[in-house]
PDB file of N, CA and C in Angstrom:
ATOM      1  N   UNK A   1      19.206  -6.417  15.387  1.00  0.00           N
ATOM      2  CA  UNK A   1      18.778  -7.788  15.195  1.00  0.00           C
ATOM      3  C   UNK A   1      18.295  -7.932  13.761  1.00  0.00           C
ATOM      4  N   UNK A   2      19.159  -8.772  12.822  1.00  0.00           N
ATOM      5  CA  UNK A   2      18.306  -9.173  11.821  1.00  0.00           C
ATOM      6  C   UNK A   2      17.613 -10.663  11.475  1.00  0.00           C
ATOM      7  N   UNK A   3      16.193 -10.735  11.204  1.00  0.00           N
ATOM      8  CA  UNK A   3      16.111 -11.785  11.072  1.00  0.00           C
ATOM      9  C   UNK A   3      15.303 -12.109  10.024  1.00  0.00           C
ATOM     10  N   UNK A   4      16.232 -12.347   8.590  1.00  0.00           N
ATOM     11  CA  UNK A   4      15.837 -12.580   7.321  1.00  0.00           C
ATOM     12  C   UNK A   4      14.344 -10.794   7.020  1.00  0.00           C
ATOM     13  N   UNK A   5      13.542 -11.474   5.638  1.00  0.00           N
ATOM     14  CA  UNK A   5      13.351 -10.393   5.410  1.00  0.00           C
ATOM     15  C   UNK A   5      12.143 -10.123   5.817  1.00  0.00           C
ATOM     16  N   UNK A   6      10.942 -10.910   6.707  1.00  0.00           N
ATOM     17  CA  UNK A   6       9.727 -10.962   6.889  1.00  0.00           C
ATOM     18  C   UNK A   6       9.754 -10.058   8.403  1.00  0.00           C
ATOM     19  N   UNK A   7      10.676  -8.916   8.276  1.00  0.00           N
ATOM     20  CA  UNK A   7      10.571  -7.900   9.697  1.00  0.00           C
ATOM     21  C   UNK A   7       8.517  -7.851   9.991  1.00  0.00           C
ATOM     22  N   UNK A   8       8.258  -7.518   9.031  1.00  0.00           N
ATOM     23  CA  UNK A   8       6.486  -7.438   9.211  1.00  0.00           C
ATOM     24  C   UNK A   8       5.549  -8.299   9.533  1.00  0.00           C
ATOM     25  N   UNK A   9       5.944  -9.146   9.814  1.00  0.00           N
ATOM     26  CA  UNK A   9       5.073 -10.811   9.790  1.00  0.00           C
ATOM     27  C   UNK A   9       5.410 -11.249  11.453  1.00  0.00           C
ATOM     28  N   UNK A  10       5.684 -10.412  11.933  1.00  0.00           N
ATOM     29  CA  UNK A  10       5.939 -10.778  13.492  1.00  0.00           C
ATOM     30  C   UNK A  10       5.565  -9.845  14.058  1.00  0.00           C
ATOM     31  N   UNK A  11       5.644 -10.360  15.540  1.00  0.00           N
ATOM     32  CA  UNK A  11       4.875  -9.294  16.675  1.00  0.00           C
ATOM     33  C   UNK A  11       6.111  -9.157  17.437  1.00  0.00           C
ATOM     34  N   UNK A  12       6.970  -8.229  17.404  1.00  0.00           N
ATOM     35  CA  UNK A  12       8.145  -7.485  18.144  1.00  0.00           C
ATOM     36  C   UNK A  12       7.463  -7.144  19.520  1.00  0.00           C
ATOM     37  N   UNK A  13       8.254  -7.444  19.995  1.00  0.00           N
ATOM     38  CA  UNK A  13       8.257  -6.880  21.865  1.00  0.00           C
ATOM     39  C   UNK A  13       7.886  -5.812  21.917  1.00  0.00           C
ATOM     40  N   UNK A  14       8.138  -4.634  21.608  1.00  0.00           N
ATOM     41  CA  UNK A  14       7.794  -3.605  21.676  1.00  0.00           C
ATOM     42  C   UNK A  14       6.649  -2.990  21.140  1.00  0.00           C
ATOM     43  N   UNK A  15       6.560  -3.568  20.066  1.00  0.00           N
ATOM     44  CA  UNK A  15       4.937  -3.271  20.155  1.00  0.00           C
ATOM     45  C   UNK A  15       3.720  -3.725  21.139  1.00  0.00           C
ATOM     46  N   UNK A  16       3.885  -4.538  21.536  1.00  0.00           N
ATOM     47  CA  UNK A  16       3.350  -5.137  23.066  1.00  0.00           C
ATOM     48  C   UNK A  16       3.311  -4.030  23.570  1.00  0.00           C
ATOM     49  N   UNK A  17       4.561  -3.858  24.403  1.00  0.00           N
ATOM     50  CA  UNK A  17       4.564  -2.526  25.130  1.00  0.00           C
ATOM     51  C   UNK A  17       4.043  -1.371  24.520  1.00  0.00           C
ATOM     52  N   UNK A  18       3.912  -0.607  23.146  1.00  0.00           N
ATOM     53  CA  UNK A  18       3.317   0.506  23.363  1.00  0.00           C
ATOM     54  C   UNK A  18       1.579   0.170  22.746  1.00  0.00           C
ATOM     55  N   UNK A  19       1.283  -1.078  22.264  1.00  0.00           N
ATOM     56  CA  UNK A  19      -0.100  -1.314  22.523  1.00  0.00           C
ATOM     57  C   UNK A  19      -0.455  -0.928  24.182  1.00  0.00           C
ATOM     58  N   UNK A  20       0.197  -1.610  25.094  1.00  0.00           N
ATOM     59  CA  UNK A  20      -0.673  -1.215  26.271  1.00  0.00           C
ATOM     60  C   UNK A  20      -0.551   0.194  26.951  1.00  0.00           C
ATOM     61  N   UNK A  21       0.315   0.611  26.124  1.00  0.00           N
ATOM     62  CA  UNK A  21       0.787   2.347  26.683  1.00  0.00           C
ATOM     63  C   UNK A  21      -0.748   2.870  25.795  1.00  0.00           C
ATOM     64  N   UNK A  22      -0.522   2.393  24.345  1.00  0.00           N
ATOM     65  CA  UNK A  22      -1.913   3.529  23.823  1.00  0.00           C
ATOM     66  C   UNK A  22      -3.363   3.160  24.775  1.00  0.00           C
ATOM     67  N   UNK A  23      -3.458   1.668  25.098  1.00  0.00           N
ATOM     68  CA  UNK A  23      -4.572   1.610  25.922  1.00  0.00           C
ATOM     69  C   UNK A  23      -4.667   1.893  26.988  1.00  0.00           C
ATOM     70  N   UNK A  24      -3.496   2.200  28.026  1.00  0.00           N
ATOM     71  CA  UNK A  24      -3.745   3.282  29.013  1.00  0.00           C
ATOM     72  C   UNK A  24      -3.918   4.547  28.730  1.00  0.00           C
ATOM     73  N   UNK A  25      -3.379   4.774  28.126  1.00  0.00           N
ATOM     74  CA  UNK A  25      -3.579   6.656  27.357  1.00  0.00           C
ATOM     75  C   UNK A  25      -5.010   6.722  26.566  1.00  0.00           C
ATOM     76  N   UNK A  26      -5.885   5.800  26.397  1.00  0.00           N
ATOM     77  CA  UNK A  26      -6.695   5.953  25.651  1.00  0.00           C
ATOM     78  C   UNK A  26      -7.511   7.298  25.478  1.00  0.00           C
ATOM     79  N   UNK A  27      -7.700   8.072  26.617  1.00  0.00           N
ATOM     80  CA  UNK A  27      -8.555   8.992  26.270  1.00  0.00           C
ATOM     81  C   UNK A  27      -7.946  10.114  25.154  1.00  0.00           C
ATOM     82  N   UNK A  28      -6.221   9.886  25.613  1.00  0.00           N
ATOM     83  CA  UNK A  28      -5.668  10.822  24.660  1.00  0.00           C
ATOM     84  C   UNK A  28      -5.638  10.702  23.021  1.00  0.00           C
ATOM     85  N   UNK A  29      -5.820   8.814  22.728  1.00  0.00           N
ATOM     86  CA  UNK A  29      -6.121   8.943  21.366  1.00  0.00           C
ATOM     87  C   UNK A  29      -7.146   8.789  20.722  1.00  0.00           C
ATOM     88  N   UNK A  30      -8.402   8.660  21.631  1.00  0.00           N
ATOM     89  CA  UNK A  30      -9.966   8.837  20.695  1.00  0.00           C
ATOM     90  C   UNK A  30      -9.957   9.934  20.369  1.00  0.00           C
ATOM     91  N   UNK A  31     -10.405  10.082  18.789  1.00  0.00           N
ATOM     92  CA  UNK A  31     -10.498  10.861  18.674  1.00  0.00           C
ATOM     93  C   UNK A  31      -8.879  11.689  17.625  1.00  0.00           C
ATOM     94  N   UNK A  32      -8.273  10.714  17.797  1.00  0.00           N
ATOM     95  CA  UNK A  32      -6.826  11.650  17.153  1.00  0.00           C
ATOM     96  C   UNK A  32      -6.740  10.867  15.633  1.00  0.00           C
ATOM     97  N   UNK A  33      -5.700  11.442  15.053  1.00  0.00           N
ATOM     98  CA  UNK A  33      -5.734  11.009  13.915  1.00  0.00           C
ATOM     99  C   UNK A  33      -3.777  10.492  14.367  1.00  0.00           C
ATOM    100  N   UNK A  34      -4.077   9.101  13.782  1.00  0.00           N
ATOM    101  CA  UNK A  34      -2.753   8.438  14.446  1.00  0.00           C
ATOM    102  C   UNK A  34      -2.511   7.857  13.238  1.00  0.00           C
ATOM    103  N   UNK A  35      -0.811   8.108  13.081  1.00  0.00           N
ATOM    104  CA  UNK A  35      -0.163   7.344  11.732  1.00  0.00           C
ATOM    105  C   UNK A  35       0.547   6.028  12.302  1.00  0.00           C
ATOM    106  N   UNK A  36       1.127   5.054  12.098  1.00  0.00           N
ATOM    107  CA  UNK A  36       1.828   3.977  12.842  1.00  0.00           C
ATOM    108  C   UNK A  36       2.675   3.756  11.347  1.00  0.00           C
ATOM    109  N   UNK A  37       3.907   4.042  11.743  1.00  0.00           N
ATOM    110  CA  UNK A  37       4.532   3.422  10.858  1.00  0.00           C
ATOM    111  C   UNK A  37       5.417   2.679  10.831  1.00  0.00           C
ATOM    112  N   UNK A  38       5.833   1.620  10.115  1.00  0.00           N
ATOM    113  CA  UNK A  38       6.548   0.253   9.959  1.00  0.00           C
ATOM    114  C   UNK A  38       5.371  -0.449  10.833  1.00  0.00           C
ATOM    115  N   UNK A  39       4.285  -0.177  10.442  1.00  0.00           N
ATOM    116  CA  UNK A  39       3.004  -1.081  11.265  1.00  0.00           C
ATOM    117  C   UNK A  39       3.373  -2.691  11.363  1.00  0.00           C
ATOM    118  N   UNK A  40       3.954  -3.149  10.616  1.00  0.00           N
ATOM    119  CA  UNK A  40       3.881  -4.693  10.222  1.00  0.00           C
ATOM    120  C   UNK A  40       2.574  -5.932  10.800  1.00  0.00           C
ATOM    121  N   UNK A  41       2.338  -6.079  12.046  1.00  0.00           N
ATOM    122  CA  UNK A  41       1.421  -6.849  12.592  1.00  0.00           C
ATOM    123  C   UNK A  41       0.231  -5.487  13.139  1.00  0.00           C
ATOM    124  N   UNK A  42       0.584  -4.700  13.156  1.00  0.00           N
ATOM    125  CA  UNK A  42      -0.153  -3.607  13.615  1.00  0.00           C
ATOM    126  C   UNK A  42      -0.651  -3.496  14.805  1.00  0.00           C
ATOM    127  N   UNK A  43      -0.272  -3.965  15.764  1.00  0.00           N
ATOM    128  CA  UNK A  43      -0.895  -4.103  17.246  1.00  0.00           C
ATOM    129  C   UNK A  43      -1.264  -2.972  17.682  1.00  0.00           C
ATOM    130  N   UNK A  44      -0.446  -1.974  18.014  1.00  0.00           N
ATOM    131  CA  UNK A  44      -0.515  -0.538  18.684  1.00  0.00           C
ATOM    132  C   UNK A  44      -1.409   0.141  18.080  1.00  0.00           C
ATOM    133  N   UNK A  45      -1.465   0.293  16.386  1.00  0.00           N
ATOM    134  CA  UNK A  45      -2.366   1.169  15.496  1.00  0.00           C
ATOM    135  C   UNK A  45      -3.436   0.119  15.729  1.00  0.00           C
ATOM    136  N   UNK A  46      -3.737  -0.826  15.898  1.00  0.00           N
ATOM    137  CA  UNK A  46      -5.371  -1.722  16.144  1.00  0.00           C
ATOM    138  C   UNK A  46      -5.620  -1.108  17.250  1.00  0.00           C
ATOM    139  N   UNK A  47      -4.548  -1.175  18.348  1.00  0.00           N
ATOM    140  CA  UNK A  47      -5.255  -0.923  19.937  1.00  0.00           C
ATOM    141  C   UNK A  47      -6.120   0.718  19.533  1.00  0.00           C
ATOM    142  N   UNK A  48      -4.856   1.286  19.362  1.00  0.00           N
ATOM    143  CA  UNK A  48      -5.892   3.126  18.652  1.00  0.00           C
ATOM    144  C   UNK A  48      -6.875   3.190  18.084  1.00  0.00           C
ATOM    145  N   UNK A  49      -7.106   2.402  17.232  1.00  0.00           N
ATOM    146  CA  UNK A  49      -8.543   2.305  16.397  1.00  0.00           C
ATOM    147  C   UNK A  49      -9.201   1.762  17.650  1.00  0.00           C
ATOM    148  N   UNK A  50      -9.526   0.999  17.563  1.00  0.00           N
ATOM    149  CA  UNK A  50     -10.255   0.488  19.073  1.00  0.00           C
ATOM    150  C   UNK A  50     -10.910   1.436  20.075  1.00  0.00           C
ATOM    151  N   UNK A  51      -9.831   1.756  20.658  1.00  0.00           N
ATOM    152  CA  UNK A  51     -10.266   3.052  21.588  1.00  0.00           C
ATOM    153  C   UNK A  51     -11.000   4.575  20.852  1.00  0.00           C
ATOM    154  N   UNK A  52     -10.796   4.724  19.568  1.00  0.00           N
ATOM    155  CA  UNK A  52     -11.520   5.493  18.660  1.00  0.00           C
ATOM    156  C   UNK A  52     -11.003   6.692  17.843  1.00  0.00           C
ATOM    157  N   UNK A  53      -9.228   6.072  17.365  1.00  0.00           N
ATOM    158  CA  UNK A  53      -8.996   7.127  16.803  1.00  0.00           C
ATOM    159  C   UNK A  53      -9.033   6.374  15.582  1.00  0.00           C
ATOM    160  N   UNK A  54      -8.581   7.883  14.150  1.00  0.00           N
ATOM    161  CA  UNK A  54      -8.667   7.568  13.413  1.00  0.00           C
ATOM    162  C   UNK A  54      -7.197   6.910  12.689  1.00  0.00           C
ATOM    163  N   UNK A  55      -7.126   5.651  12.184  1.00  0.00           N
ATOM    164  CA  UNK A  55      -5.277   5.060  12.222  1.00  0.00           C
ATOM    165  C   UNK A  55      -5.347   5.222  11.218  1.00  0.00           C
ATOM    166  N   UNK A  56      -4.011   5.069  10.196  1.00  0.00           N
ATOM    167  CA  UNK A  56      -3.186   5.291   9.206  1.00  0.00           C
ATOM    168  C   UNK A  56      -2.153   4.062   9.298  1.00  0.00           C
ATOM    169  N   UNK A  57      -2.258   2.713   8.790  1.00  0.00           N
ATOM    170  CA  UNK A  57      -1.140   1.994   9.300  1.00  0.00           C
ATOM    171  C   UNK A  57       0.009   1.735   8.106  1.00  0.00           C
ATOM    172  N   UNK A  58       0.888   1.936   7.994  1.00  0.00           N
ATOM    173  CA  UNK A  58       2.056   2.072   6.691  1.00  0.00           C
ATOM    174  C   UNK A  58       2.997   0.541   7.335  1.00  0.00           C
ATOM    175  N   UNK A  59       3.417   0.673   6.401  1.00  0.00           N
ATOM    176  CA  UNK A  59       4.482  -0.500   5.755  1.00  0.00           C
ATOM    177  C   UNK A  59       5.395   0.063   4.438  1.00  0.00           C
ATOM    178  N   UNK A  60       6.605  -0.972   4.392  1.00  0.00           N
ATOM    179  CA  UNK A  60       7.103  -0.488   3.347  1.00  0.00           C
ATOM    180  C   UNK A  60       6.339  -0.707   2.331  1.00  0.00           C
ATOM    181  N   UNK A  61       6.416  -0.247   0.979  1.00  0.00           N
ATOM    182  CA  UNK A  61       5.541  -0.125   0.150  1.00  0.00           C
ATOM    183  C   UNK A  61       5.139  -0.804  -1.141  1.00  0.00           C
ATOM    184  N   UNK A  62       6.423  -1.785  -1.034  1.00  0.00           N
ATOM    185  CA  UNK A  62       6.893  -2.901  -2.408  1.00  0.00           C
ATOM    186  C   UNK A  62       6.209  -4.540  -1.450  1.00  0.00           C
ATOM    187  N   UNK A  63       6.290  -4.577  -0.393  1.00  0.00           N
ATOM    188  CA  UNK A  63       6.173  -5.621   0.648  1.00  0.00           C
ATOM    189  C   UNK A  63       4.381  -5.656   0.484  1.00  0.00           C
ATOM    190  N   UNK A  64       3.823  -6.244  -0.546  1.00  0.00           N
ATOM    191  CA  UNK A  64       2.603  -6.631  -0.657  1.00  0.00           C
ATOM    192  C   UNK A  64       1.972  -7.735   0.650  1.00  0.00           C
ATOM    193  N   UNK A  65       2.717  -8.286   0.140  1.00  0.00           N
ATOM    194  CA  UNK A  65       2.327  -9.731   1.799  1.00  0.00           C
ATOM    195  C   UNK A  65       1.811  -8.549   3.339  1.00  0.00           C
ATOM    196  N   UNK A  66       3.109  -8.142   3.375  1.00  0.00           N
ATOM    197  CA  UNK A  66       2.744  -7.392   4.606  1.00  0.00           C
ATOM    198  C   UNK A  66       1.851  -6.354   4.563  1.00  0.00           C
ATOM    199  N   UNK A  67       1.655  -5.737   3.733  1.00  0.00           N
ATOM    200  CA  UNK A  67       0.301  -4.919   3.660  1.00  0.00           C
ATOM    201  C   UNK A  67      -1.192  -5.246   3.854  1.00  0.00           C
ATOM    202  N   UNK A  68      -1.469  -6.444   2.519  1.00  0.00           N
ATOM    203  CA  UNK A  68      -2.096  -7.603   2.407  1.00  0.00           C
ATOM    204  C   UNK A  68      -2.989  -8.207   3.943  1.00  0.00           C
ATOM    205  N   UNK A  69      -1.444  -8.348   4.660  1.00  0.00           N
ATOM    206  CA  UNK A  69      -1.965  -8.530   5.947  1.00  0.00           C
ATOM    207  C   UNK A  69      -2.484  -7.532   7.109  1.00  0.00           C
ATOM    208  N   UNK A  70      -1.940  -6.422   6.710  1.00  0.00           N
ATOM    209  CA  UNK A  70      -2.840  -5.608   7.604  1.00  0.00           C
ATOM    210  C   UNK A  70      -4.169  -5.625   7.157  1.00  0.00           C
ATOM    211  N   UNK A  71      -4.621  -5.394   5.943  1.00  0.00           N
ATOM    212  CA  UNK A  71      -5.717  -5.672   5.472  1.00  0.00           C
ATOM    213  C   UNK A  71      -6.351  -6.507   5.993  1.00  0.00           C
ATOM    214  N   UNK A  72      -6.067  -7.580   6.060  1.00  0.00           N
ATOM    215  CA  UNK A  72      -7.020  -8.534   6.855  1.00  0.00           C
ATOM    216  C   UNK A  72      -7.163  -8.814   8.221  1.00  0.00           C
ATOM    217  N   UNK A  73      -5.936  -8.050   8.972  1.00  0.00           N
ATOM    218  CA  UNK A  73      -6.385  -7.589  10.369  1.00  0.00           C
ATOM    219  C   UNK A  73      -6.789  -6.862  10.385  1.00  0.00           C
ATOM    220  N   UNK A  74      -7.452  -5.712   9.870  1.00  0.00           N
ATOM    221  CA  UNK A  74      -7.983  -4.900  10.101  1.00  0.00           C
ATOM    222  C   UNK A  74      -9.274  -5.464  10.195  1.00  0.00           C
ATOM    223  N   UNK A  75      -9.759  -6.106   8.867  1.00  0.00           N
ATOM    224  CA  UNK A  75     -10.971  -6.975   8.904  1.00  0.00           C
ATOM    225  C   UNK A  75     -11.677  -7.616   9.865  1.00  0.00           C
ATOM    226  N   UNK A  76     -10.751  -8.721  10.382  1.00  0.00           N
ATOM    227  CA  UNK A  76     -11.098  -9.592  10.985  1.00  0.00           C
ATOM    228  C   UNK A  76     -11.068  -9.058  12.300  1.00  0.00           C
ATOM    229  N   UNK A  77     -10.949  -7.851  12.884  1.00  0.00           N
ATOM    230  CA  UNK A  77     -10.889  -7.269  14.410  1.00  0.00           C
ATOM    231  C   UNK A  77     -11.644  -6.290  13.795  1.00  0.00           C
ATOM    232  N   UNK A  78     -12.721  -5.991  12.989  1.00  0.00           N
ATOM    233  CA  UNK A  78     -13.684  -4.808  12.497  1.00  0.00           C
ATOM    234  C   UNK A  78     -13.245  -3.257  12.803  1.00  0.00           C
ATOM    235  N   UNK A  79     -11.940  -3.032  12.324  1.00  0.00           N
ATOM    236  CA  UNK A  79     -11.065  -2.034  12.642  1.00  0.00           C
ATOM    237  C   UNK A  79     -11.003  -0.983  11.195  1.00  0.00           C
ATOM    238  N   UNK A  80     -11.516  -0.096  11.171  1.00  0.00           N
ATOM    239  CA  UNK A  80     -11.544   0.870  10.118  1.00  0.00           C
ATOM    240  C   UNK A  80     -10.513   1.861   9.987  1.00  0.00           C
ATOM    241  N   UNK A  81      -9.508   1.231   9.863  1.00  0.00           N
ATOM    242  CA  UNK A  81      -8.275   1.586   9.654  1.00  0.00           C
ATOM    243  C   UNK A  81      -7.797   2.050   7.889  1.00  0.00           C
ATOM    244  N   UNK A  82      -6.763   2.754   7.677  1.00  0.00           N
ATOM    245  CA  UNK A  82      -6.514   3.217   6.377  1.00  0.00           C
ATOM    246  C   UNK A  82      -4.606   2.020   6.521  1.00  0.00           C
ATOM    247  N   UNK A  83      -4.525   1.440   4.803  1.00  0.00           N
ATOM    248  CA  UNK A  83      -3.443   1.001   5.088  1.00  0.00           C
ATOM    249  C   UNK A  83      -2.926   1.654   3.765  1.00  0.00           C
ATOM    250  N   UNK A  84      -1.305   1.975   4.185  1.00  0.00           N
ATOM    251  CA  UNK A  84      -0.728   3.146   3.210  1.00  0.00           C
ATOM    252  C   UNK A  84       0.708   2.091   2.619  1.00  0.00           C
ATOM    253  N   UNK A  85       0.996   2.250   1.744  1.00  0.00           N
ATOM    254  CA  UNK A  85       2.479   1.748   1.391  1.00  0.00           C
ATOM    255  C   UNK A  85       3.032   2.822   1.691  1.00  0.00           C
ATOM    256  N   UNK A  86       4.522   3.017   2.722  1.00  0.00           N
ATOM    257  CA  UNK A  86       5.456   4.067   2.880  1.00  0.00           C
ATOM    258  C   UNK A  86       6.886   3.695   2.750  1.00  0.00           C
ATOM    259  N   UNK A  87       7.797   3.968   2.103  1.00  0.00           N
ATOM    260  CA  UNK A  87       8.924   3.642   2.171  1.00  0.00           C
ATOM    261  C   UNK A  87       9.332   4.842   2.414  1.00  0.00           C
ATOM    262  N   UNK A  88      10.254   4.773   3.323  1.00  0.00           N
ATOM    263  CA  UNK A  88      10.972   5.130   3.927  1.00  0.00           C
ATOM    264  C   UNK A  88      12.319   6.210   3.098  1.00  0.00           C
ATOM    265  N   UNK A  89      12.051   7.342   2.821  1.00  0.00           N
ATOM    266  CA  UNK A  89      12.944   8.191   2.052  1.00  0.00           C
ATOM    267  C   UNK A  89      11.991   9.002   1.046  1.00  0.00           C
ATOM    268  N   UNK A  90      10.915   7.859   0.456  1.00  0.00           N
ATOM    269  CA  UNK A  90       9.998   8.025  -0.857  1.00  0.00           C
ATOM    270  C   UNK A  90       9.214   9.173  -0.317  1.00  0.00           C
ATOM    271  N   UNK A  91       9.094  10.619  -0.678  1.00  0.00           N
ATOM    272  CA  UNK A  91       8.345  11.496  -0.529  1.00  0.00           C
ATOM    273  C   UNK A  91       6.905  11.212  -1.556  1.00  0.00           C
ATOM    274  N   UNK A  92       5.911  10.443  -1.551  1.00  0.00           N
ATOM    275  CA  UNK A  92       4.761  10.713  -2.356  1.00  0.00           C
ATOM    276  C   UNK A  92       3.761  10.884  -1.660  1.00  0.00           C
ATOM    277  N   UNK A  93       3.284  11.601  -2.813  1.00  0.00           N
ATOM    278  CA  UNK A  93       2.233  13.140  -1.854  1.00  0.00           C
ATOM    279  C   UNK A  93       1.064  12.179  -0.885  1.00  0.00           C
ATOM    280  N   UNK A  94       0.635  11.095  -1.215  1.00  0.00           N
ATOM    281  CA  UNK A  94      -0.222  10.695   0.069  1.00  0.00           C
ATOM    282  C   UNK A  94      -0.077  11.235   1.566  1.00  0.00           C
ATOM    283  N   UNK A  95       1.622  10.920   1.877  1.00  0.00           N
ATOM    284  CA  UNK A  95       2.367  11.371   3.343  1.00  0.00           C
ATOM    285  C   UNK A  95       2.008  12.850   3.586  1.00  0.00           C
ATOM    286  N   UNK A  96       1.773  13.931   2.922  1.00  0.00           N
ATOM    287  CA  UNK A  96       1.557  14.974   3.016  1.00  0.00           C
ATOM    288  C   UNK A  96       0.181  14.975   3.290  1.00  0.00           C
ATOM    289  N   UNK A  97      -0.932  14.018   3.143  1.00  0.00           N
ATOM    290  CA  UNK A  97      -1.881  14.487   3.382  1.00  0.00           C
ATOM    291  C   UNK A  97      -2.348  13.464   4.721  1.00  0.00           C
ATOM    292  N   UNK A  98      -1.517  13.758   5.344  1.00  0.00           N
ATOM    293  CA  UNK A  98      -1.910  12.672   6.576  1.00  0.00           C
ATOM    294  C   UNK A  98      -2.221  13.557   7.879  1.00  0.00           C
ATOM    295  N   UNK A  99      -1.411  14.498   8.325  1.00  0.00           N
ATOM    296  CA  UNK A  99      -1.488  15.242   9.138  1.00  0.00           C
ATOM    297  C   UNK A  99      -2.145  14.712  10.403  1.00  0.00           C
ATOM    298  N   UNK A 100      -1.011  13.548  11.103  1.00  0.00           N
ATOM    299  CA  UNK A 100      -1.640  13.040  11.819  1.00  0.00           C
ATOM    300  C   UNK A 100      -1.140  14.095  13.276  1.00  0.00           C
ATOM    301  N   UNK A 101      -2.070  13.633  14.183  1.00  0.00           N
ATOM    302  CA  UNK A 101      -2.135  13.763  15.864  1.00  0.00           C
ATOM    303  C   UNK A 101      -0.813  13.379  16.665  1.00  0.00           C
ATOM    304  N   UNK A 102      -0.670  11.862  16.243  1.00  0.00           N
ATOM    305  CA  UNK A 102       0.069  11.216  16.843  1.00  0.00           C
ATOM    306  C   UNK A 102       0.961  10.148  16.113  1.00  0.00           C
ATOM    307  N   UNK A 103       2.102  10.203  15.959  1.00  0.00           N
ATOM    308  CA  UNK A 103       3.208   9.177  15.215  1.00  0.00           C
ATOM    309  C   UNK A 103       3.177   7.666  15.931  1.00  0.00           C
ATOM    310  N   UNK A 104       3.180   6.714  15.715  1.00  0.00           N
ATOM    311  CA  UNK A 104       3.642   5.526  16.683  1.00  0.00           C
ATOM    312  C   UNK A 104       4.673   5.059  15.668  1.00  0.00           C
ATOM    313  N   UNK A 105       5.631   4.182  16.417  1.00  0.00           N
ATOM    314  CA  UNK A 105       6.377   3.648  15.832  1.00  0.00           C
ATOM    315  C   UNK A 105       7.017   2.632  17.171  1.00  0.00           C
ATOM    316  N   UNK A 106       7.123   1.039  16.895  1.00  0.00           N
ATOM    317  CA  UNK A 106       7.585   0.177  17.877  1.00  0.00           C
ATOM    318  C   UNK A 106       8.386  -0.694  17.082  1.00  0.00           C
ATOM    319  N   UNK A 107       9.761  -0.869  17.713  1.00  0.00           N
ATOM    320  CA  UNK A 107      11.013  -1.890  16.675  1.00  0.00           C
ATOM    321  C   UNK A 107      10.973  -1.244  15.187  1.00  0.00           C
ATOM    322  N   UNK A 108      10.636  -0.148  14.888  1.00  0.00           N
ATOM    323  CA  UNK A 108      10.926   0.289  13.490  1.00  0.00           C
ATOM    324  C   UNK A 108      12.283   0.413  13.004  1.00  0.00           C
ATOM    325  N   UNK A 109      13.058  -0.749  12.564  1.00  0.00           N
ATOM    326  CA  UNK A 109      14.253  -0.901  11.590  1.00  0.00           C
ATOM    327  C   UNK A 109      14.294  -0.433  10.427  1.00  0.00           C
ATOM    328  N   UNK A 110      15.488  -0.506  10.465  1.00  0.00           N
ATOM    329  CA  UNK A 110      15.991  -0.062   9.602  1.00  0.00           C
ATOM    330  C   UNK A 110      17.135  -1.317   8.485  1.00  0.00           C
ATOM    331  N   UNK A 111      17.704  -1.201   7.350  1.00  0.00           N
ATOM    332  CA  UNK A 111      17.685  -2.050   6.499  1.00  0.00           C
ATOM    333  C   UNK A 111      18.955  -1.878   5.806  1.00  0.00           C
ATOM    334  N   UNK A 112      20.335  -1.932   6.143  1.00  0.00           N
ATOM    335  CA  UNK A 112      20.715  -0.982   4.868  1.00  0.00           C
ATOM    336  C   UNK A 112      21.068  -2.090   3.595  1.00  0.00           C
ATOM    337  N   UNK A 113      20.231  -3.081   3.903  1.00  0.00           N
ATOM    338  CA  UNK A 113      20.229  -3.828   2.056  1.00  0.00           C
ATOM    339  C   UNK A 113      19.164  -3.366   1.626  1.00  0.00           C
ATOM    340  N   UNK A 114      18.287  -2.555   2.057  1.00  0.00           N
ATOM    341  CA  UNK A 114      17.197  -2.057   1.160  1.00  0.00           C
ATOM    342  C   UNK A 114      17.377  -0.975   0.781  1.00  0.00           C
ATOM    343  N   UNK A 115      18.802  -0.200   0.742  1.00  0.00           N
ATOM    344  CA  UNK A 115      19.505   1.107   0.229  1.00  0.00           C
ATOM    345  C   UNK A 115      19.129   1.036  -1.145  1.00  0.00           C
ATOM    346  N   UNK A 116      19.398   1.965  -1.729  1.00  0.00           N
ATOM    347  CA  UNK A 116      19.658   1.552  -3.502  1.00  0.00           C
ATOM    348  C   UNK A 116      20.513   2.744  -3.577  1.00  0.00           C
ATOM    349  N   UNK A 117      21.439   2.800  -4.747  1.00  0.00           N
ATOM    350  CA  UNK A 117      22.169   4.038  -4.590  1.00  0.00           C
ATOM    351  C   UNK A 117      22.307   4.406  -5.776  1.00  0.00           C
TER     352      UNK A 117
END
């Protein structure tokens, strides 16, 4: 499914669904260190913080708006969350120091006009 370029600015179905998977599982992620990546609205990595782990929420990394906005969800739901620019291929050393618990990832697309060659 493509729909134009604001993939991050929406709440995909599937993140629904594994928000309420992490909040049934909760005991398993207080306490963890959880990365979410292609976070865009961040639902699932909010629900984790919540319940008491520590999140990591990424986005691609040129996409200011969408970052921007995790930022201020994080805020405005008093969520002490870390927000990372990640693109996808880009090895910089931040990703190495994440060493998370637990990966999430819900509707994470893929792009191939955002190739470069």
């Amino acid at each position: 499914q493509n729909i134009e370029e604001d993939y991050g600015m929406f709440v995909w179905p599937c993140s629904v669904i594994l928000a309420e998977y992490v909040w049934q599982q909760r005991p398993r992620f207080s306490r963890s260190r959880v990365v979410e990546l292609g976070a865009g609205t961040s639902l699932p990595g909010l629900v984790a913080a919540k319940v008491g782990a520590h999140v990591t929420l990424t986005d691609i990394a040129h996409n200011t708006e969408v970052l921007d906005n995790i930022q201020q969800i994080c805020s405005l739901n008093n969520a002490n969350c870390t927000v990372l620019g990640l693109t996808w291929g880009d090895w910089d050393e931040p990703v190495f120091d994440l060493h998370p618990d637990i990966i999430l990832g819900a509707d994470v697309l893929y792009d191939s006009a955002m190739v470069t060659t």
